[in-house]
Protein backbone atom coordinates (compact mmCIF):
# COMPACT_ATOMS: atom_id res chain seq x y z
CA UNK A 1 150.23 -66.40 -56.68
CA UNK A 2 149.60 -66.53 -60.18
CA UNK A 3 146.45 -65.43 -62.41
CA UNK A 4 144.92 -68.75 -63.21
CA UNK A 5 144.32 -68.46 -67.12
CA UNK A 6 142.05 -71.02 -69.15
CA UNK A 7 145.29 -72.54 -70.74
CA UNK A 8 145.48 -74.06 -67.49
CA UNK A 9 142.71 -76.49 -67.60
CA UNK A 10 142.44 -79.21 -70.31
CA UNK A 11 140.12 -79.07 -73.57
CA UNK A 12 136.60 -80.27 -73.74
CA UNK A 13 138.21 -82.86 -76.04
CA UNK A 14 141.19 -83.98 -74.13
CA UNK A 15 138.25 -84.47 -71.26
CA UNK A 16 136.43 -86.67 -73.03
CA UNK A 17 139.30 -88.94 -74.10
CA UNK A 18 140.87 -89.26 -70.18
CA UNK A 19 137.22 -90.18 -69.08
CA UNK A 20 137.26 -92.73 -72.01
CA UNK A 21 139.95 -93.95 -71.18
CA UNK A 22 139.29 -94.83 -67.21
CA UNK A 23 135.65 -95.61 -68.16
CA UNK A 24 135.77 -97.57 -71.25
CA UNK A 25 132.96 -99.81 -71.43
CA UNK A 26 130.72 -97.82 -68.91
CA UNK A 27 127.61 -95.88 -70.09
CA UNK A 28 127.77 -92.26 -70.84
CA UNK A 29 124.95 -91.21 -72.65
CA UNK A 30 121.21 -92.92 -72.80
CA UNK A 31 118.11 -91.69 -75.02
CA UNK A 32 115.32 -93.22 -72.94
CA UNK A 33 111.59 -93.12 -74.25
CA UNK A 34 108.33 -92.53 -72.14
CA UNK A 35 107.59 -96.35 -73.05
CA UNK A 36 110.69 -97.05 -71.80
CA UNK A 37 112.79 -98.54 -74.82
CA UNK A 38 115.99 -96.59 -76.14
CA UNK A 39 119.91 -96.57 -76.68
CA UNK A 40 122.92 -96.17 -75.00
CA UNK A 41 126.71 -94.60 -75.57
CA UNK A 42 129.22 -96.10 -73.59
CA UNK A 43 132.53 -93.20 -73.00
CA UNK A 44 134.59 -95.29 -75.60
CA UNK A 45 131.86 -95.42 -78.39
CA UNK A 46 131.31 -91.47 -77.44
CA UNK A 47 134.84 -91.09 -78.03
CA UNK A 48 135.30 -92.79 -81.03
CA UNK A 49 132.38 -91.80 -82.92
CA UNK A 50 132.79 -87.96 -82.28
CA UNK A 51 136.34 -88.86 -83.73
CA UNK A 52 134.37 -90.23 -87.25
CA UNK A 53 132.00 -87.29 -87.34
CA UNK A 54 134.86 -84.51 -86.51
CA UNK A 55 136.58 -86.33 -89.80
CA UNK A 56 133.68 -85.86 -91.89
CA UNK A 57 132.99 -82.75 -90.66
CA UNK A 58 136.33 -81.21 -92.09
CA UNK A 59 136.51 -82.88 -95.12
CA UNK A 60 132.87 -80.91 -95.61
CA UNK A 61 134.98 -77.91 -94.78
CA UNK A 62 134.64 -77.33 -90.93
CA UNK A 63 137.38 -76.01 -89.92
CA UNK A 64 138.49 -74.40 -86.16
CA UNK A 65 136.88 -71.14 -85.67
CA UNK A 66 133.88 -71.88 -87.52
CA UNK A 67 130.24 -71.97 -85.90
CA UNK A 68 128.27 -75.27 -86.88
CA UNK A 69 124.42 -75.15 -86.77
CA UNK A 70 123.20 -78.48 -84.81
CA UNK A 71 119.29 -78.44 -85.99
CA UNK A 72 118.60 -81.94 -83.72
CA UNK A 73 116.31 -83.10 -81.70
CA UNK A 74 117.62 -84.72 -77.89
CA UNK A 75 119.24 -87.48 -78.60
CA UNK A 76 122.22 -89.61 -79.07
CA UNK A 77 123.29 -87.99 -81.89
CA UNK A 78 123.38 -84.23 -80.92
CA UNK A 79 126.05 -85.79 -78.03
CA UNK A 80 128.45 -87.09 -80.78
CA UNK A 81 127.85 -83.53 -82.84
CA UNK A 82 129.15 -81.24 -80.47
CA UNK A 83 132.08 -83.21 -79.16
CA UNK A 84 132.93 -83.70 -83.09
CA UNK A 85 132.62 -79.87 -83.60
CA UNK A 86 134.58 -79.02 -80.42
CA UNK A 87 137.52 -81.43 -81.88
CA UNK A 88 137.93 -79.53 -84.56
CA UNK A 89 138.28 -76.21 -82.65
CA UNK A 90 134.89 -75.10 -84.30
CA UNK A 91 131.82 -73.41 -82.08
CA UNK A 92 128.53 -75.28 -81.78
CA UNK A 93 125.82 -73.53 -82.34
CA UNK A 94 122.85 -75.56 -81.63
CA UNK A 95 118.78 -74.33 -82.70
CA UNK A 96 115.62 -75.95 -82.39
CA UNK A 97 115.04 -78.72 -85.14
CA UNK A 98 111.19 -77.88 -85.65
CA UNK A 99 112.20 -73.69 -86.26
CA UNK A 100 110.11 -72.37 -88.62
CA UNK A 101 112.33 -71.81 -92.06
CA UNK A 102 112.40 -68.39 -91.91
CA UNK A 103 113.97 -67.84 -88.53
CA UNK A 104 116.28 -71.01 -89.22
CA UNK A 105 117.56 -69.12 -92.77
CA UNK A 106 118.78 -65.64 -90.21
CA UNK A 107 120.55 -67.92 -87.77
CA UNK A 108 122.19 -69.84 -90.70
CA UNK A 109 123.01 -66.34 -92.39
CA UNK A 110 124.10 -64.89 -88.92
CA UNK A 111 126.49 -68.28 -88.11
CA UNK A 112 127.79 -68.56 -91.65
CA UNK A 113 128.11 -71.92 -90.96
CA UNK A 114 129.51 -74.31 -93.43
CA UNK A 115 127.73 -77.15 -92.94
CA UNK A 116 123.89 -77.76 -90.81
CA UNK A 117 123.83 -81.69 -88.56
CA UNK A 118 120.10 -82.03 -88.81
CA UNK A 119 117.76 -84.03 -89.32
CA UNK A 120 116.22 -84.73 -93.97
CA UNK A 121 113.24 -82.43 -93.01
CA UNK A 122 115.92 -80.13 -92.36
CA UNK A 123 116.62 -77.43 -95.41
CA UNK A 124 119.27 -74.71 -94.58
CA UNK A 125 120.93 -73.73 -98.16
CA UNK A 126 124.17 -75.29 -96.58
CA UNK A 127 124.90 -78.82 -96.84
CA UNK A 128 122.73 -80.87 -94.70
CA UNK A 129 124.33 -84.02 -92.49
CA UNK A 130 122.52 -86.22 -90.06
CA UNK A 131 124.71 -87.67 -87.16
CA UNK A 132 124.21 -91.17 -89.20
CA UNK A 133 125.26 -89.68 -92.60
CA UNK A 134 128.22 -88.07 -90.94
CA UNK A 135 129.56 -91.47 -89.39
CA UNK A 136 129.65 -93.23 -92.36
CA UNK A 137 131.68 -91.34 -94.38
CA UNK A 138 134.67 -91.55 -92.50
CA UNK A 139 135.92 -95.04 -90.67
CA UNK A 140 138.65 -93.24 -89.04
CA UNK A 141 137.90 -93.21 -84.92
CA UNK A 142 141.62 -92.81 -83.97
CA UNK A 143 142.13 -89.74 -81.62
CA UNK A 144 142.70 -86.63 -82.89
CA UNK A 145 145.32 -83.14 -82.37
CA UNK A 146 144.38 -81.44 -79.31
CA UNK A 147 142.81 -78.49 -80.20
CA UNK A 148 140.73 -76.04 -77.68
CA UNK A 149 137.70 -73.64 -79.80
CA UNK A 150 138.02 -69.97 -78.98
CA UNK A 151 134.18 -70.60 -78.25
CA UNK A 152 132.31 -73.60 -76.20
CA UNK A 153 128.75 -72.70 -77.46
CA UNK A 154 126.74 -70.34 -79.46
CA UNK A 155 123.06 -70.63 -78.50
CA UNK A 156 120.63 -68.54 -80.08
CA UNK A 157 117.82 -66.18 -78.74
CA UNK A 158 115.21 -64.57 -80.56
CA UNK A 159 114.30 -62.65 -77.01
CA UNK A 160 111.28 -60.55 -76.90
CA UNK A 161 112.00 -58.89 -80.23
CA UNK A 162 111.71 -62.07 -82.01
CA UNK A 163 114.88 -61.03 -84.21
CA UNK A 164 117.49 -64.03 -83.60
CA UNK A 165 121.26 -63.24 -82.49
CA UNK A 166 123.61 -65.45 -81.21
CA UNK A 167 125.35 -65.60 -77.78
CA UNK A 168 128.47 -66.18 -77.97
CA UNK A 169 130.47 -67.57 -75.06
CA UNK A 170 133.61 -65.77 -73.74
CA UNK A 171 134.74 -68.79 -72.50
CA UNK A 172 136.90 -71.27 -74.73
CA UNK A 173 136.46 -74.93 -74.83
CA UNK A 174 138.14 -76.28 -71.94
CA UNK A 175 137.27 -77.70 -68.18
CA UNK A 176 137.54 -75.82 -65.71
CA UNK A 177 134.86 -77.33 -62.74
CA UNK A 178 133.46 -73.95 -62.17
CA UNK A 179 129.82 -75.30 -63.58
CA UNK A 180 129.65 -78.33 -61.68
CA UNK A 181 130.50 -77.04 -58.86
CA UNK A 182 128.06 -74.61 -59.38
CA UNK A 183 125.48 -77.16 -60.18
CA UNK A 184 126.33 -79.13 -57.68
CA UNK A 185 126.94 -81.72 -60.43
CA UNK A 186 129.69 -84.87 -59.09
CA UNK A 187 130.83 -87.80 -60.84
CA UNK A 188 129.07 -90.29 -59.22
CA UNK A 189 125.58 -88.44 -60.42
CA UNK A 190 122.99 -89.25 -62.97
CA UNK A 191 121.30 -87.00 -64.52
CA UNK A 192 118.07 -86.90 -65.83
CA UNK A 193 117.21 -84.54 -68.67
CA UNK A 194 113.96 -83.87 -69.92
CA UNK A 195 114.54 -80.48 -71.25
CA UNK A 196 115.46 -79.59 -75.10
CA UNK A 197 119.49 -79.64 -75.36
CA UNK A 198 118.92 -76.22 -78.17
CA UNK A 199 118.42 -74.07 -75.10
CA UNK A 200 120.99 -72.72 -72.78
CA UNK A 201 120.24 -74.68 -69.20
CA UNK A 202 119.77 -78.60 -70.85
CA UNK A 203 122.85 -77.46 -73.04
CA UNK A 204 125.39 -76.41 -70.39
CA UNK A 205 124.26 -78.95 -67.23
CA UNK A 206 124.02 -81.72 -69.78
CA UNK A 207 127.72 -81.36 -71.02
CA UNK A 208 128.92 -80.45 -67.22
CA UNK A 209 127.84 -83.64 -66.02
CA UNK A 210 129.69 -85.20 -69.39
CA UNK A 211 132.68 -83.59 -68.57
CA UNK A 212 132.33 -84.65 -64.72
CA UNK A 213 132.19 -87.98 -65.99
CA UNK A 214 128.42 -88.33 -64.70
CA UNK A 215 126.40 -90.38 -66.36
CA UNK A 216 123.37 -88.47 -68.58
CA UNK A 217 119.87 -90.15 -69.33
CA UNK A 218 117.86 -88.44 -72.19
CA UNK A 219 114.50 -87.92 -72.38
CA UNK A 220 113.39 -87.00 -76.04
CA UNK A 221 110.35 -84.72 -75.30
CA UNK A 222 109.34 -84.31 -71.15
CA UNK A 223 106.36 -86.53 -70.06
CA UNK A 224 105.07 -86.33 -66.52
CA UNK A 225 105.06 -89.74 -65.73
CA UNK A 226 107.63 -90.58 -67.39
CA UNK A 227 109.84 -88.11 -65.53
CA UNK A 228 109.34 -89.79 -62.56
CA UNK A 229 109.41 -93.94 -64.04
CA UNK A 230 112.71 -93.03 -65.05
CA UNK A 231 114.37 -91.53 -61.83
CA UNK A 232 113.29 -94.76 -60.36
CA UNK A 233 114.77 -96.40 -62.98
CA UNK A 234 118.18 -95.13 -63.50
CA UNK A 235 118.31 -93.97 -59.34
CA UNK A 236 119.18 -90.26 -61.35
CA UNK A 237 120.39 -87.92 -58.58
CA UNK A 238 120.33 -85.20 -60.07
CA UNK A 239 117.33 -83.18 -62.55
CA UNK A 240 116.86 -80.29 -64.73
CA UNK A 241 113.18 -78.45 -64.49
CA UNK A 242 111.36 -75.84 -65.62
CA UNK A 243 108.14 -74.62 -63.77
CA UNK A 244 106.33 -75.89 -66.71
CA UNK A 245 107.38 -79.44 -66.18
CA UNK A 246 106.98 -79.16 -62.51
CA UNK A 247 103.12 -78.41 -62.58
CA UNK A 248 102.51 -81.04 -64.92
CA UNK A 249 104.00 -83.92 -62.33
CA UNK A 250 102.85 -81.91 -59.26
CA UNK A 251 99.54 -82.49 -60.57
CA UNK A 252 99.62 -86.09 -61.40
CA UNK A 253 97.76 -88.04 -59.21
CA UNK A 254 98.90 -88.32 -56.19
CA UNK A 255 98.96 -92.09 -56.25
CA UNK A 256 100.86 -91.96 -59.38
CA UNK A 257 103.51 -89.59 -57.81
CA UNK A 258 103.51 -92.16 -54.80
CA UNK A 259 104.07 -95.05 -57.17
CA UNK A 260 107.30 -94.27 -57.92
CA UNK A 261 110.37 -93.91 -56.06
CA UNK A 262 112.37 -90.66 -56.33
CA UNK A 263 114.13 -91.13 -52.97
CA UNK A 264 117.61 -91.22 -55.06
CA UNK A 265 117.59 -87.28 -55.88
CA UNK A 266 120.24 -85.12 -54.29
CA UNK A 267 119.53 -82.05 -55.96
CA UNK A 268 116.77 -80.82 -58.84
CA UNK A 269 116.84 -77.54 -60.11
CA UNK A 270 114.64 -74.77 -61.70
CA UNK A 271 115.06 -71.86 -63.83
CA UNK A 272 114.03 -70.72 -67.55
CA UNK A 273 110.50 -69.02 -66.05
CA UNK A 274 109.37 -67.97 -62.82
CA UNK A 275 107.63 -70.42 -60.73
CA UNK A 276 104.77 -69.88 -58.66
CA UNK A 277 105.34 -69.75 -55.23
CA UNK A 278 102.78 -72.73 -54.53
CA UNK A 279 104.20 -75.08 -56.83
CA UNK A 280 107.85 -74.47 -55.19
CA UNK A 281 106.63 -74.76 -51.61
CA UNK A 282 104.82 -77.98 -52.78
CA UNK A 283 108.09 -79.50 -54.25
CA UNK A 284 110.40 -78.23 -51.24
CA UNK A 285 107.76 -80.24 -49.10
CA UNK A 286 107.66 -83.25 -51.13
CA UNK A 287 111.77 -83.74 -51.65
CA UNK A 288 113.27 -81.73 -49.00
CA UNK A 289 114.40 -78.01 -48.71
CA UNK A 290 117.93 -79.22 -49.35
CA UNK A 291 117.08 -80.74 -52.87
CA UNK A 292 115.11 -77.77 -54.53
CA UNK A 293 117.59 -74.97 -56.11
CA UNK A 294 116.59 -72.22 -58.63
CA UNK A 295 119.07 -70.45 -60.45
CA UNK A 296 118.34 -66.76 -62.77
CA UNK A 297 120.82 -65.67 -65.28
CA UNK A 298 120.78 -65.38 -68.83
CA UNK A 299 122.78 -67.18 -71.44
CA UNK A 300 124.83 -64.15 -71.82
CA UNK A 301 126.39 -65.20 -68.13
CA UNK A 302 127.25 -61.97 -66.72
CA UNK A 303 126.26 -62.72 -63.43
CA UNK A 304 123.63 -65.32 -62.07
CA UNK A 305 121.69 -65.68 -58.65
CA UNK A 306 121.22 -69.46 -57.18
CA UNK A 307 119.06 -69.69 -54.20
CA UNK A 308 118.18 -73.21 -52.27
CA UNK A 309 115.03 -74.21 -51.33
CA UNK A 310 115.59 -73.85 -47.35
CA UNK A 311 117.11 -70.22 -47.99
CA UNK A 312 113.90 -69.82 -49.96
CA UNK A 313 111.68 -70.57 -47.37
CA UNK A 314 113.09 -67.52 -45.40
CA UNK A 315 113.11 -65.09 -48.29
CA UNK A 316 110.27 -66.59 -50.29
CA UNK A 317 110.01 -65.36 -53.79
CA UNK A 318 113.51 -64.76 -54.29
CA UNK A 319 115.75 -66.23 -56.99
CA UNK A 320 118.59 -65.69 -54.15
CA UNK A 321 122.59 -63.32 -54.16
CA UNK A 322 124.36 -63.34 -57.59
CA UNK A 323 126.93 -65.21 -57.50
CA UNK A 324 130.74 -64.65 -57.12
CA UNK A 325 131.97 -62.23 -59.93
CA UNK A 326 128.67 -60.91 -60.85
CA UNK A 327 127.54 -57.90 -59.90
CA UNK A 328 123.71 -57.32 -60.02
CA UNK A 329 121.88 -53.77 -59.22
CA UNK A 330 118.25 -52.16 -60.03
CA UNK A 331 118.32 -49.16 -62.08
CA UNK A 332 115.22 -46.58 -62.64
CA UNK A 333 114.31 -45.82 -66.24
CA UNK A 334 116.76 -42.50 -66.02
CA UNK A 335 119.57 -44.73 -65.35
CA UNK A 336 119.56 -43.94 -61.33
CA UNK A 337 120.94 -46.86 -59.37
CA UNK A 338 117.45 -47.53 -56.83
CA UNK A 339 117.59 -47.95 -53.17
CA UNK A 340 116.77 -51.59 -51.80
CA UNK A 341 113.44 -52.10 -51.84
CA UNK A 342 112.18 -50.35 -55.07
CA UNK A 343 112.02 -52.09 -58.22
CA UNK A 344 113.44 -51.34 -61.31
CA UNK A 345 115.22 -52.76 -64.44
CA UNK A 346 118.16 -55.22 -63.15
CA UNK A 347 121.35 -54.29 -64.50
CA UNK A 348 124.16 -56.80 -64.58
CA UNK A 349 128.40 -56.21 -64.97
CA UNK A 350 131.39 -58.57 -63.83
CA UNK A 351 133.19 -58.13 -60.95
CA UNK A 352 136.47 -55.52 -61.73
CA UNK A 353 139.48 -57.67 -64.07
CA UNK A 354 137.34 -60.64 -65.00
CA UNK A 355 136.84 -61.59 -68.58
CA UNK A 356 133.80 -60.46 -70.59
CA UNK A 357 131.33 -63.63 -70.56
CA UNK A 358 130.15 -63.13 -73.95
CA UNK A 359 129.50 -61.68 -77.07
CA UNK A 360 126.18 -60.85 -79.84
CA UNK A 361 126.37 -62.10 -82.51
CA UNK A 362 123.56 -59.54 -84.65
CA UNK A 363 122.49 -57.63 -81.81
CA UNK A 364 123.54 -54.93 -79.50
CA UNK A 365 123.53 -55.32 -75.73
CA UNK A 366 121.33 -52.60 -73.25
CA UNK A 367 123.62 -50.82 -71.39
CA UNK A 368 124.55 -47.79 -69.02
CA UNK A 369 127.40 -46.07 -68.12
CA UNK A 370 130.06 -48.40 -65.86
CA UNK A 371 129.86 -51.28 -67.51
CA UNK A 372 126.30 -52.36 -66.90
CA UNK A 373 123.85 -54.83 -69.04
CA UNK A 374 120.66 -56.00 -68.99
CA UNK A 375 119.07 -58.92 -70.67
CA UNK A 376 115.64 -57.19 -69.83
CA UNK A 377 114.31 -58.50 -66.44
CA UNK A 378 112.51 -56.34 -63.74
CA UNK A 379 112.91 -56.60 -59.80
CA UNK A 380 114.48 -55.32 -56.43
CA UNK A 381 116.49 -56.45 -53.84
CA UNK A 382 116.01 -56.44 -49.97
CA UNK A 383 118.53 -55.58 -47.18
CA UNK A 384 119.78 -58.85 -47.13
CA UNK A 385 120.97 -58.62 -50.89
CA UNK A 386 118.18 -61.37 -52.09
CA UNK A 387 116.96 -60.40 -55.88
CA UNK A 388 113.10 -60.32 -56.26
CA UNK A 389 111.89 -60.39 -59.73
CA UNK A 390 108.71 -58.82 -61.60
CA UNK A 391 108.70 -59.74 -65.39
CA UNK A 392 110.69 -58.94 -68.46
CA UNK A 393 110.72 -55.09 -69.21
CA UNK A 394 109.42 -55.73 -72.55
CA UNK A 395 106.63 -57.99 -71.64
CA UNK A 396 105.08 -55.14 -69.32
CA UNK A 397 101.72 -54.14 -69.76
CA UNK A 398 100.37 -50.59 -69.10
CA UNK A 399 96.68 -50.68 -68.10
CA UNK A 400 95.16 -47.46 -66.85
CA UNK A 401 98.98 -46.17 -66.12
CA UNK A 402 99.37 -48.90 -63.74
CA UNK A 403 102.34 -51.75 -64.65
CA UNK A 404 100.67 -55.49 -64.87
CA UNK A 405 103.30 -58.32 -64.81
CA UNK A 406 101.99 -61.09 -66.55
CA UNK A 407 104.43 -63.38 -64.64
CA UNK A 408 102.33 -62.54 -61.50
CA UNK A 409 98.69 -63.51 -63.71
CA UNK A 410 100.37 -66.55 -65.37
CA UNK A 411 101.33 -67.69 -61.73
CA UNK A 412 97.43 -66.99 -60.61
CA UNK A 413 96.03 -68.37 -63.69
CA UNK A 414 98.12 -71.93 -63.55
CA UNK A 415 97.34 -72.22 -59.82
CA UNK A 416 94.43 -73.45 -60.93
CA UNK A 417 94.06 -77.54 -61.09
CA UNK A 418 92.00 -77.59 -64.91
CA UNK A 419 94.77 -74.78 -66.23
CA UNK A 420 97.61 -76.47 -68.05
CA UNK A 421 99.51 -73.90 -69.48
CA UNK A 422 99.17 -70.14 -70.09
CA UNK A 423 100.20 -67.00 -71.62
CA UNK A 424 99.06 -63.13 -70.59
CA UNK A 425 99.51 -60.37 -73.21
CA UNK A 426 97.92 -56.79 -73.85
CA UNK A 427 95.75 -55.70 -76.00
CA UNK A 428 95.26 -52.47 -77.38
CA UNK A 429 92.41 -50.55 -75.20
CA UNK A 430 90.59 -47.83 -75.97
CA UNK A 431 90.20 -46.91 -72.54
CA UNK A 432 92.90 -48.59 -70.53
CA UNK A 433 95.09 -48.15 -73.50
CA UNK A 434 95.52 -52.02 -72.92
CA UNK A 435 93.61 -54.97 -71.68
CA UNK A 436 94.68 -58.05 -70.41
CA UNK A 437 94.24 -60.64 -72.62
CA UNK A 438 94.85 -64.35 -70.93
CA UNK A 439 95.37 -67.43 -73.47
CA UNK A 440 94.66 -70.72 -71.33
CA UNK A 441 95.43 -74.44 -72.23
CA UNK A 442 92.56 -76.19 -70.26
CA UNK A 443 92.33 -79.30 -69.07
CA UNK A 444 88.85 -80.99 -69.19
CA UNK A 445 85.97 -79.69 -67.76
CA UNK A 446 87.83 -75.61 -66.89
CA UNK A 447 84.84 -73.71 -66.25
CA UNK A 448 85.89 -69.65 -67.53
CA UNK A 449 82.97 -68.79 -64.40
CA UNK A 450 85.08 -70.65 -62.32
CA UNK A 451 88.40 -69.45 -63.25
CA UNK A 452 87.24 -65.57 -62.74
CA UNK A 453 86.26 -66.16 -59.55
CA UNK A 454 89.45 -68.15 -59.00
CA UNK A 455 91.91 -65.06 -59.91
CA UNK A 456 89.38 -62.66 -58.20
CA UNK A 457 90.74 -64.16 -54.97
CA UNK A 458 94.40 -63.78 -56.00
CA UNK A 459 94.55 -60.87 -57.79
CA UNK A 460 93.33 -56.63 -57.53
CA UNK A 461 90.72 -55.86 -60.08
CA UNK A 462 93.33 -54.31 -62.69
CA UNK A 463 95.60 -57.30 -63.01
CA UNK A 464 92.48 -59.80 -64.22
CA UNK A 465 91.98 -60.61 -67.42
CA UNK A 466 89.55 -58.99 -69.60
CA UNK A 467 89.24 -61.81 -71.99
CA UNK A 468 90.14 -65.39 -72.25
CA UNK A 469 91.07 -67.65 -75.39
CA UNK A 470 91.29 -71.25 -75.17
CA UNK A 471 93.73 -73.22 -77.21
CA UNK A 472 94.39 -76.35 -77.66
CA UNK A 473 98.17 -76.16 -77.75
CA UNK A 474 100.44 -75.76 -75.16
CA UNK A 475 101.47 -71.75 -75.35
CA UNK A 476 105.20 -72.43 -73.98
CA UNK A 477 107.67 -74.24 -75.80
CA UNK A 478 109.74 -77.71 -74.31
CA UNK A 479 111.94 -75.41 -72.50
CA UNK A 480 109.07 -73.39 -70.76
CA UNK A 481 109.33 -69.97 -72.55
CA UNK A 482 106.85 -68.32 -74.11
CA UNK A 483 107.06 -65.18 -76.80
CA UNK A 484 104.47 -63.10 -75.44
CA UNK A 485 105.43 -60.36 -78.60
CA UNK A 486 104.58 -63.08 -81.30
CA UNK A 487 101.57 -64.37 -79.52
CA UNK A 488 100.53 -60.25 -79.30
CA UNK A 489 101.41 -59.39 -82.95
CA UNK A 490 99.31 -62.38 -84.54
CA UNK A 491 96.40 -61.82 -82.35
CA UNK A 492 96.70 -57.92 -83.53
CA UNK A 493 97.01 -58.80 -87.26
CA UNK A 494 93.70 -61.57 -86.90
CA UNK A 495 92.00 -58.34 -85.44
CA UNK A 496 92.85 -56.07 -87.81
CA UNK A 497 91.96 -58.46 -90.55
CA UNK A 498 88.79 -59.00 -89.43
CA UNK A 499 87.73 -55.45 -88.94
């Protein structure tokens, strides 16, 4: 039989116009508010209105080949964008609209991207277009060539370093069902997204369900509450989570979690940040083990572990097998491939004769001999083949010469009921050469007596906090990730400035 080659399945584009053309009328794409109120794309207006911007787009000089920076917020808008940018055979290359200008400036330098779709508050040294600006400079919605990008993304990461590099996919702009079936996505779904389309998991499940022909609801910024008014709402089947967002409706009053009707999900999953084992058991006991799925990779896609919530439940902590054509080991910090059971830095390759998945764009990968990466993480496997992980290597503290996780003291910390959100770093320690350091978002009436004696119960004396700072401000971002190295640094440099 064969090789199957991605010439064989149809462009991203050519999707979008057969759906549009069965569909018509139907809606696509919603942006729904927590009040409620919001707009809709129907498959037609999708169609013809990523025709318009993909016009204006090349006669501002776009051409195929080319990354485009999307600075925009969820909505409507960034939709249009990257179906305009994929019909031109260009890369989209979407960042966070609120980045602060200096990191925005080294992803614009790094993409060389002719043009930025963002927002007026947006300034990039390139030409700046909103989605609105775009559409009315060209009237022109008629289809256009066929053309497939080398490239179907190019998210950015600034990763523990804090330097930002792209991630260039391997994988050209066509459909070829792997994802949804992967994400258990199917055309008669609706899927709810509350996470930020500029990282990697919204991005990819958002436009799998698009080019499933499953209908996507919006949320512009996750809200609790809202989360669950509009699952009830729309019947969605299907929802993207990070721990994070999880805690927050877990601990909604349980009459408000009762008031609304969520019977219509078939499938939710997690991933971004590891999630307490409490909070998953909770959730696995409120929809169902068959409904809760995690998956781990990075955006780099070597290889990726899914694990379902009634597999879970027999290997609990796990983040499950990688899946077919990845290949997944623990290595010590000589390079040794470790036995199962003992934990060391996960290395990652693709099976023998597939494709690379990526490729940096201003950074080099960590590798070993064979083939193998690693996009940082820590853990083991048991005899079953079930991946266990620990934390990022670079987010390791050493206190004393013994190796804290701050995974494991976030997870204590935001078992808590009055602790919203939290991030654990090191200090610098005299003594211990570091201390842990834990910076808590409370919620009203946290007692710090309280939450000592709280962790004392969860935790050995080496792994608690030496000192607590309360903020005001959530310490993750929309998508749940937090940059335990920045957080460090400024809390060093107010130190040192005050000394």
């Amino acid at each position: 039989m064969p090789e199957t080659t991605t010439q064989d399945f149809p462009s991203i584009p050519a999707t979008l116009r057969e759906i549009a053309a069965a569909k018509g009328e139907a809606r696509a794409v919603s942006l729904v508010r927590a009040d409620g109120s919001g707009e809709s794309l129907s498959w037609s207006e999708l169609d013809r209105n990523s025709n318009r911007i993909a016009r204006a787009l090349a006669d501002a000089g776009v051409s195929f080949g080319d990354y485009v920076t999307i600075a925009l917020p969820n909505s409507l808008g960034f939709i249009e964008a990257c179906y305009a940018v994929w019909k031109l055979g260009a890369v989209p290359q979407p960042v966070s609209s609120r980045l602060p200008q200096a990191e925005l400036d080294a992803i614009v330098e790094l993409a060389n991207t002719p043009v930025v779709i963002g927002g007026d508050e947006i300034k990039a040294g390139r030409p700046v277009f909103s989605p609105a600006a775009l559409l009315a400079r060209s009237r022109d919605d008629s289809a256009l060539p066929d053309v497939t990008s080398p490239s179907w993304k190019a998210p950015t990461s600034g990763g523990s370093t804090g330097r930002p590099k792209l991630i260039v996919s391997g994988q050209p702009a066509v459909v070829d069902g792997v994802g949804q079936r992967v994400w258990r996505i199917a055309p008669d779904d609706v899927v709810l997204m509350p996470g930020p389309l500029y990282h990697n998991g919204p991005l990819i499940t958002t436009f799998y369900a698009l080019q499933a022909g499953a209908e996507v609801v919006l949320m512009p910024k996750f809200d609790a509450e809202a989360t669950l008014a509009h699952i009830a709402r729309f019947r969605a089947s299907w929802v993207y989570f990070v721990p994070t967002m999880m805690g927050r409706i877990w601990r909604l009053p349980e009459e408000v979690r009762a008031h609304y009707d969520v019977s219509s999900l078939r499938t939710i999953w997690h991933l971004a940040a590891p999630c307490p084992s409490w909070l998953k058991e909770a959730w696995i006991g409120w929809l169902g083990p068959d409904v809760v799925w995690e998956l781990y990779g990075g955006t780099e896609g070597i290889s990726s572990t899914t694990i379902s919530g009634r597999e879970w439940l027999s290997h609990r902590g796990s983040v499950g097998k990688p899946l077919e054509g990845g290949i997944m080991r623990a290595f010590d910090e000589q390079g040794r491939e470790l036995p199962q059971g003992q934990t060391g830095e996960i290395f990652m390759k693709r099976a023998e004769g597939l494709a690379t998945t990526y490729r940096y764009v201003g950074a080099e990968a960590r590798t070993l001999p064979g083939g193998w990466e690693s996009i940082g993480d820590i853990g083991w496997f048991d005899e079953e083949g079930y991946l266990y992980l620990a934390d990022r290597r670079s987010d390791m503290i050493l206190v004393g010469g013994a190796n804290v996780y701050p995974a494991e003291v976030e997870a204590a910390l935001e078992e808590h009921p009055l602790v919203a959100s939290s991030a654990v770093i090191g200090l610098p320690d005299d003594d211990l050469g570091n201390r842990i350091h834990a910076i808590v978002q409370p919620r009203e009436g946290l007692d710090l007596e309280d939450l000592a004696r709280h962790l004392a119960e969860r935790l050995v004396i080496y792994k608690r906090p030496r000192s607590f700072e309360l903020v005001s401000e959530n310490v993750r971002d929309d998508a749940g990730k937090v940059r335990r190295s920045a957080l460090r640094a400024e809390r060093i440099d107010k130190a040192k400035a005050g000394s």
